[in-house]
Protein backbone atom coordinates (compact mmCIF):
# COMPACT_ATOMS: atom_id res chain seq x y z
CA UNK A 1 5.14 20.12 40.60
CA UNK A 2 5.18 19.03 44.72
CA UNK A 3 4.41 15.52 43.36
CA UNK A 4 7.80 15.45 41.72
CA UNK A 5 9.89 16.87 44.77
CA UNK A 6 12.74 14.77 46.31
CA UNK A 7 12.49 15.17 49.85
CA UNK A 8 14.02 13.54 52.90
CA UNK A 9 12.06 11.20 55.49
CA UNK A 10 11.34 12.57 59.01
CA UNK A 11 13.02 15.72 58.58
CA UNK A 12 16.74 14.27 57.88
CA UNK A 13 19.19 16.30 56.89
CA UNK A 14 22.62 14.09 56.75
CA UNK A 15 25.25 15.61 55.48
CA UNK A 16 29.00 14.24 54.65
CA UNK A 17 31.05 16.69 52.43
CA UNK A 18 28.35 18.80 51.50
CA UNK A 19 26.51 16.09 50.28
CA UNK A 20 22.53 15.45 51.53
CA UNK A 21 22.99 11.55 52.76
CA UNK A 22 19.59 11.58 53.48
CA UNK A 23 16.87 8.97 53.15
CA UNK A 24 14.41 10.46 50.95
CA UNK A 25 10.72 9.39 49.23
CA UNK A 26 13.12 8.12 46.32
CA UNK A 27 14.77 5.99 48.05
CA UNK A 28 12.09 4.86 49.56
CA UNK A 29 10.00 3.73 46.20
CA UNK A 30 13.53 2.68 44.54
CA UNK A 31 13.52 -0.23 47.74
CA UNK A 32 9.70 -1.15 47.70
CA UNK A 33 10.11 -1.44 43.43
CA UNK A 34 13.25 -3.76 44.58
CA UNK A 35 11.84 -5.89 47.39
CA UNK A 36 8.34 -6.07 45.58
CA UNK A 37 10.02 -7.05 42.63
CA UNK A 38 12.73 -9.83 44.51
CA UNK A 39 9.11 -11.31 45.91
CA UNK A 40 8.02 -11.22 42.32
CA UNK A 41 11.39 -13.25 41.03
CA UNK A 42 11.74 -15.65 43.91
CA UNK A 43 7.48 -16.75 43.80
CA UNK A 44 7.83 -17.33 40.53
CA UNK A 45 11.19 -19.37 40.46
CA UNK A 46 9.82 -22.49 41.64
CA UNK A 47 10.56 -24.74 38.74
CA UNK A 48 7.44 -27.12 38.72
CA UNK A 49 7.12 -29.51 35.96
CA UNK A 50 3.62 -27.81 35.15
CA UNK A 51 3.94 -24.27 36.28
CA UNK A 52 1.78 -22.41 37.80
CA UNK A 53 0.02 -19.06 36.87
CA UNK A 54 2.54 -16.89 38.79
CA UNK A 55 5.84 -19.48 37.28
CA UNK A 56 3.92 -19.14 33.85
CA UNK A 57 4.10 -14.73 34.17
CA UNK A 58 7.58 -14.76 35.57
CA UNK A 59 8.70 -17.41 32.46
CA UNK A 60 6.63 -14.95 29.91
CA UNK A 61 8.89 -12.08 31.12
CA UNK A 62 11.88 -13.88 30.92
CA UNK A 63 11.36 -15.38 27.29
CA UNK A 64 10.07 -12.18 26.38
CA UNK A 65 13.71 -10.46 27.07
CA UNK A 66 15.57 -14.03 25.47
CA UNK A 67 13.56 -13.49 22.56
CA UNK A 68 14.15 -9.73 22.59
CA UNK A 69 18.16 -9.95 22.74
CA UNK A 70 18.21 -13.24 20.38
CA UNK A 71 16.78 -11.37 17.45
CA UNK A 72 18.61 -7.83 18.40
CA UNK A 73 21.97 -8.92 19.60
CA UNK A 74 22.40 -12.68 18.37
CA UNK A 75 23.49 -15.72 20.27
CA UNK A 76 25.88 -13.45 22.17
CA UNK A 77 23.03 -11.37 23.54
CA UNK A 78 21.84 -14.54 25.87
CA UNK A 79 25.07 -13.46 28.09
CA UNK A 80 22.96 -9.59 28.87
CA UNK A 81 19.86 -11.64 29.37
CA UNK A 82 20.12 -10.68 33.36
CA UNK A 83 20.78 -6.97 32.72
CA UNK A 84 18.66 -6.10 30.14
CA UNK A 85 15.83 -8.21 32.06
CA UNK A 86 16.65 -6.93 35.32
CA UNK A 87 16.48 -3.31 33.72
CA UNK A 88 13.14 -3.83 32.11
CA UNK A 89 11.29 -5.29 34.90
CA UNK A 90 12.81 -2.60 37.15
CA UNK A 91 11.57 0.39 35.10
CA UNK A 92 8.08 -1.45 34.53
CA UNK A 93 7.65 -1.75 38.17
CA UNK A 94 8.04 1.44 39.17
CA UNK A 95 6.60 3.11 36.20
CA UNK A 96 3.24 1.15 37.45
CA UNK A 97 3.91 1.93 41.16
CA UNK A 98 3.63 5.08 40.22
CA UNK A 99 0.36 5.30 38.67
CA UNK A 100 -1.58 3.25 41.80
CA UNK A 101 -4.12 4.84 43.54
CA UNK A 102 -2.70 4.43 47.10
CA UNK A 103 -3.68 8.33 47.73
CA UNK A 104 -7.03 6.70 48.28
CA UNK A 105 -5.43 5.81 52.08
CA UNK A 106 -3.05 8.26 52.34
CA UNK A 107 -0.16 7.15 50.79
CA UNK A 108 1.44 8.70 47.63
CA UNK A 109 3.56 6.80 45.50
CA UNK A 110 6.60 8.18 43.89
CA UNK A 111 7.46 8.02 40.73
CA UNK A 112 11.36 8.19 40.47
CA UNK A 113 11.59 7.34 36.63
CA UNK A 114 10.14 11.15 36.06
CA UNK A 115 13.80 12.63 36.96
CA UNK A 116 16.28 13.01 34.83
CA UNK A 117 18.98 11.84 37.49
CA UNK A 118 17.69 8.71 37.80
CA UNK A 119 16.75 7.38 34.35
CA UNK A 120 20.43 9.37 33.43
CA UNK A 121 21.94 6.71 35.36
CA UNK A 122 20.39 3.38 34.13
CA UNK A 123 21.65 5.09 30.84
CA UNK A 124 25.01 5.46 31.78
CA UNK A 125 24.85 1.69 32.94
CA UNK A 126 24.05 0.74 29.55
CA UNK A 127 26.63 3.14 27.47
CA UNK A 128 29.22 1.67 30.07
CA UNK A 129 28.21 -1.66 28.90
CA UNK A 130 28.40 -0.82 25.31
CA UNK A 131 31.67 1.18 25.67
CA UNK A 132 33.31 -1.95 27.76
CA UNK A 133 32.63 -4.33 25.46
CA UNK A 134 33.24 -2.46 22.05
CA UNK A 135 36.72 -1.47 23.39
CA UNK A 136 37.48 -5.36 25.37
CA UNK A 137 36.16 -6.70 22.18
CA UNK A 138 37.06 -4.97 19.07
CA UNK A 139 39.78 -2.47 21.03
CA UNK A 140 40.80 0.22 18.30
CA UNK A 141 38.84 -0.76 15.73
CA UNK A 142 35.35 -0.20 17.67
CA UNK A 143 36.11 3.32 16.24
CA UNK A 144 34.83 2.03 13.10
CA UNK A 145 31.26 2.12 14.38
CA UNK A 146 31.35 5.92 13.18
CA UNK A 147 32.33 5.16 9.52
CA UNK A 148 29.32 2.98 8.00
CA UNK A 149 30.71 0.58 5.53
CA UNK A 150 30.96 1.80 2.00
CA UNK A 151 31.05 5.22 3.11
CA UNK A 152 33.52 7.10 0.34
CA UNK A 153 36.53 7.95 1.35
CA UNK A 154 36.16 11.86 1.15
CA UNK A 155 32.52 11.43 3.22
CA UNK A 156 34.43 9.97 6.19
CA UNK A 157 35.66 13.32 7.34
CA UNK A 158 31.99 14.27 7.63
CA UNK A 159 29.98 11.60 9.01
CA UNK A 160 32.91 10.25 11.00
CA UNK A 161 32.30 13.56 13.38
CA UNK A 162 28.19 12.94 12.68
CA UNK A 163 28.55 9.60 13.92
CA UNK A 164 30.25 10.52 17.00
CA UNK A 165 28.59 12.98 18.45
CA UNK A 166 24.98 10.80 17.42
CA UNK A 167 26.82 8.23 19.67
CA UNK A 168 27.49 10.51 22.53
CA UNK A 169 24.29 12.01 22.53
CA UNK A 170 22.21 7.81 22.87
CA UNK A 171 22.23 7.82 26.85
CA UNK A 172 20.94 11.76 26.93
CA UNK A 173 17.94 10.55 24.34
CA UNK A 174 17.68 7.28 26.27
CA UNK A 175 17.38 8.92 29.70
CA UNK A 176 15.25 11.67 28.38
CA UNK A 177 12.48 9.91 26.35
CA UNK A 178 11.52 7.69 29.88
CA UNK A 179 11.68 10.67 32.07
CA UNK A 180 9.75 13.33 29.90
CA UNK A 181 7.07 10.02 29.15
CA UNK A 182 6.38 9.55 33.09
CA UNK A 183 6.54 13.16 34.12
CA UNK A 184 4.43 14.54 31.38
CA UNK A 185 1.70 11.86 31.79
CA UNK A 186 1.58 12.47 35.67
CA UNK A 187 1.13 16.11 35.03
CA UNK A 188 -1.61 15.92 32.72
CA UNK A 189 -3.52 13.88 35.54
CA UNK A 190 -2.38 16.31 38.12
CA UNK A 191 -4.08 19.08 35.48
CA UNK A 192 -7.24 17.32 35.20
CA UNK A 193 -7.57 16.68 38.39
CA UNK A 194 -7.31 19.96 39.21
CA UNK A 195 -10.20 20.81 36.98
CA UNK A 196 -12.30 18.55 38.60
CA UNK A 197 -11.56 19.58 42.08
CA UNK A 198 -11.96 23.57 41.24
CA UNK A 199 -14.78 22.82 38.90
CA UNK A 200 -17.13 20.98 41.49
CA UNK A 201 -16.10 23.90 43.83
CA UNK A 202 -17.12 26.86 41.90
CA UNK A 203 -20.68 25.04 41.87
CA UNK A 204 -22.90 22.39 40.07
CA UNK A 205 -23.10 24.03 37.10
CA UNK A 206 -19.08 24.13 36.61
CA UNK A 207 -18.99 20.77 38.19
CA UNK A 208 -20.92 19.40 35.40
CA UNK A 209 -19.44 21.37 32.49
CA UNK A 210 -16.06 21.04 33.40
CA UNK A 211 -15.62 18.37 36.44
CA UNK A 212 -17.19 15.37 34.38
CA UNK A 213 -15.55 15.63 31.35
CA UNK A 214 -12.38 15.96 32.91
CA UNK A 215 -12.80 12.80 35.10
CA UNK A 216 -13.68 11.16 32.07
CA UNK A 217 -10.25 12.45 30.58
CA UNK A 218 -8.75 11.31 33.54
CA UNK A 219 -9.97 7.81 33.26
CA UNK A 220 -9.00 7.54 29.69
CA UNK A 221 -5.18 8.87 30.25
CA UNK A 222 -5.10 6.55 32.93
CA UNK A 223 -5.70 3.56 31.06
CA UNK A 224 -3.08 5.08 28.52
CA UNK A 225 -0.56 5.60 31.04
CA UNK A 226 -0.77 2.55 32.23
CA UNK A 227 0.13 1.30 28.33
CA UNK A 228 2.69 3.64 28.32
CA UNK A 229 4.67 2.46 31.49
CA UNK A 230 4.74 -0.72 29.83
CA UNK A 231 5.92 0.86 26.43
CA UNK A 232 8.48 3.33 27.86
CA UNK A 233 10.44 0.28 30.24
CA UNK A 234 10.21 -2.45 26.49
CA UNK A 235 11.43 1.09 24.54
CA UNK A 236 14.24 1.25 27.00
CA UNK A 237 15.39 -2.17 26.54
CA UNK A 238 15.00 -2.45 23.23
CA UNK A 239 17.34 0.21 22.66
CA UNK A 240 20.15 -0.91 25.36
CA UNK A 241 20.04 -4.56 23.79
CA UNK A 242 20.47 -2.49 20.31
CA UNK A 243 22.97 -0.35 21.62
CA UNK A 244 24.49 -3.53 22.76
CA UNK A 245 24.50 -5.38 19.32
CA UNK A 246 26.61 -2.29 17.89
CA UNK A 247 29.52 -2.77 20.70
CA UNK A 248 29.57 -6.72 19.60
CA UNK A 249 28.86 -6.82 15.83
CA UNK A 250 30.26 -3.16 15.08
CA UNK A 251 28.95 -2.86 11.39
């Protein structure tokens, strides 16, 4: 589980109130995922008449999310275009950080969308969202979201209360389907590799019997991950821009 500890950059230790200030390896993928994905944005923002390649990928991405939102959310939804965009691309960036094979010269990436802590947060971004707009919106009456239409009247005193605590429990399930995804996949690899490493040492024999098929494993989750990263960061959207339509259209 080293691969998953948080730990602070040339032996910091900053401290104000208790609280660890520090720079850590985190932080440190969090800004490369930003900056890489800024030089991503601003190459591919240069609004030729016929596009180029790079233009073309960073248009795909954005039509992609337009689309996404338009048939979720409705014309309103063009309005979250920027979030819900921002929010995908972030999590698909470092979600496929993660998984390069920089080890190869000493460098380890991090993947920070395998804690809890930090997927919990782009979460919370998106039940703020939901919760700002229901109330700005609908005020009072976004309570209605936990009484489906046509419900009987002596039903509503039991899926009323249903309803709720379903609601309160979206940004746990949101956070926790992206984090268990990434960490899980990373520590099957972690596993396998394992097998391959201790296989090959206990001799040919094991290397063979044990060390090759689990590279071959390895390959094959790899490739999977990689489908998965995208899957996991579109999964997250999808359900923040549905999230999203409930806090507009209510029922």
């Amino acid at each position: 589980m080293k691969q998953f500890l948080v730990e602070p950059l040339l032996g910091q230790d900053w401290n104000i109130a208790g609280y660890n200030i520090a720079f850590t390896n985190s932080a440190l993928w969090m800004t490369i995922t930003a900056v890489l994905l800024f030089v991503f944005m601003l190459g591919g923002m240069k609004r030729e008449l016929v596009p180029g390649r790079w233009q073309m990928t960073v248009e795909s991405f954005t039509g992609f999310i337009d689309d996404m939102l338009d048939a979720n959310v409705g014309k309103e939804g063009r309005k979250y275009v920027p979030y819900i965009f921002s929010l995908f691309m972030f999590i698909l960036f470092a979600n496929l950080l993660g998984l390069m094979p920089f080890g190869i010269v000493g460098v380890h990436p991090f993947t920070f969308t395998s804690h809890f802590t930090v997927t919990g947060i782009f979460a919370i971004m998106s039940f703020a969202i939901v919760l700002i707009v229901g109330f700005w919106k609908h005020g009072l009456h976004f309570f209605s979201l936990f009484v489906p239409s046509g419900t009987p009247l002596p039903m509503v005193f039991v899926i009323a209360p249903i309803e709720f605590v379903s609601f309160l429990f979206r940004p746990f399930s949101l956070a926790l389907r992206l984090f268990v995804a990434m960490m899980a996949g990373h520590i099957l690899l972690k596993v396998l590799s394992g097998f391959v490493i201790d296989g090959w040492s206990a001799g040919a024999g094991y290397g063979v019997l044990v060390g090759v098929p689990s590279f071959i494993l390895m390959i094959g989750i790899s490739a999977l991950e990689i489908l998965v990263a995208g899957i996991q960061a579109y999964v997250f959207a999808l359900l923040s821009s549905l999230y999203i339509n409930d806090a507009e259209h209510l029922h």
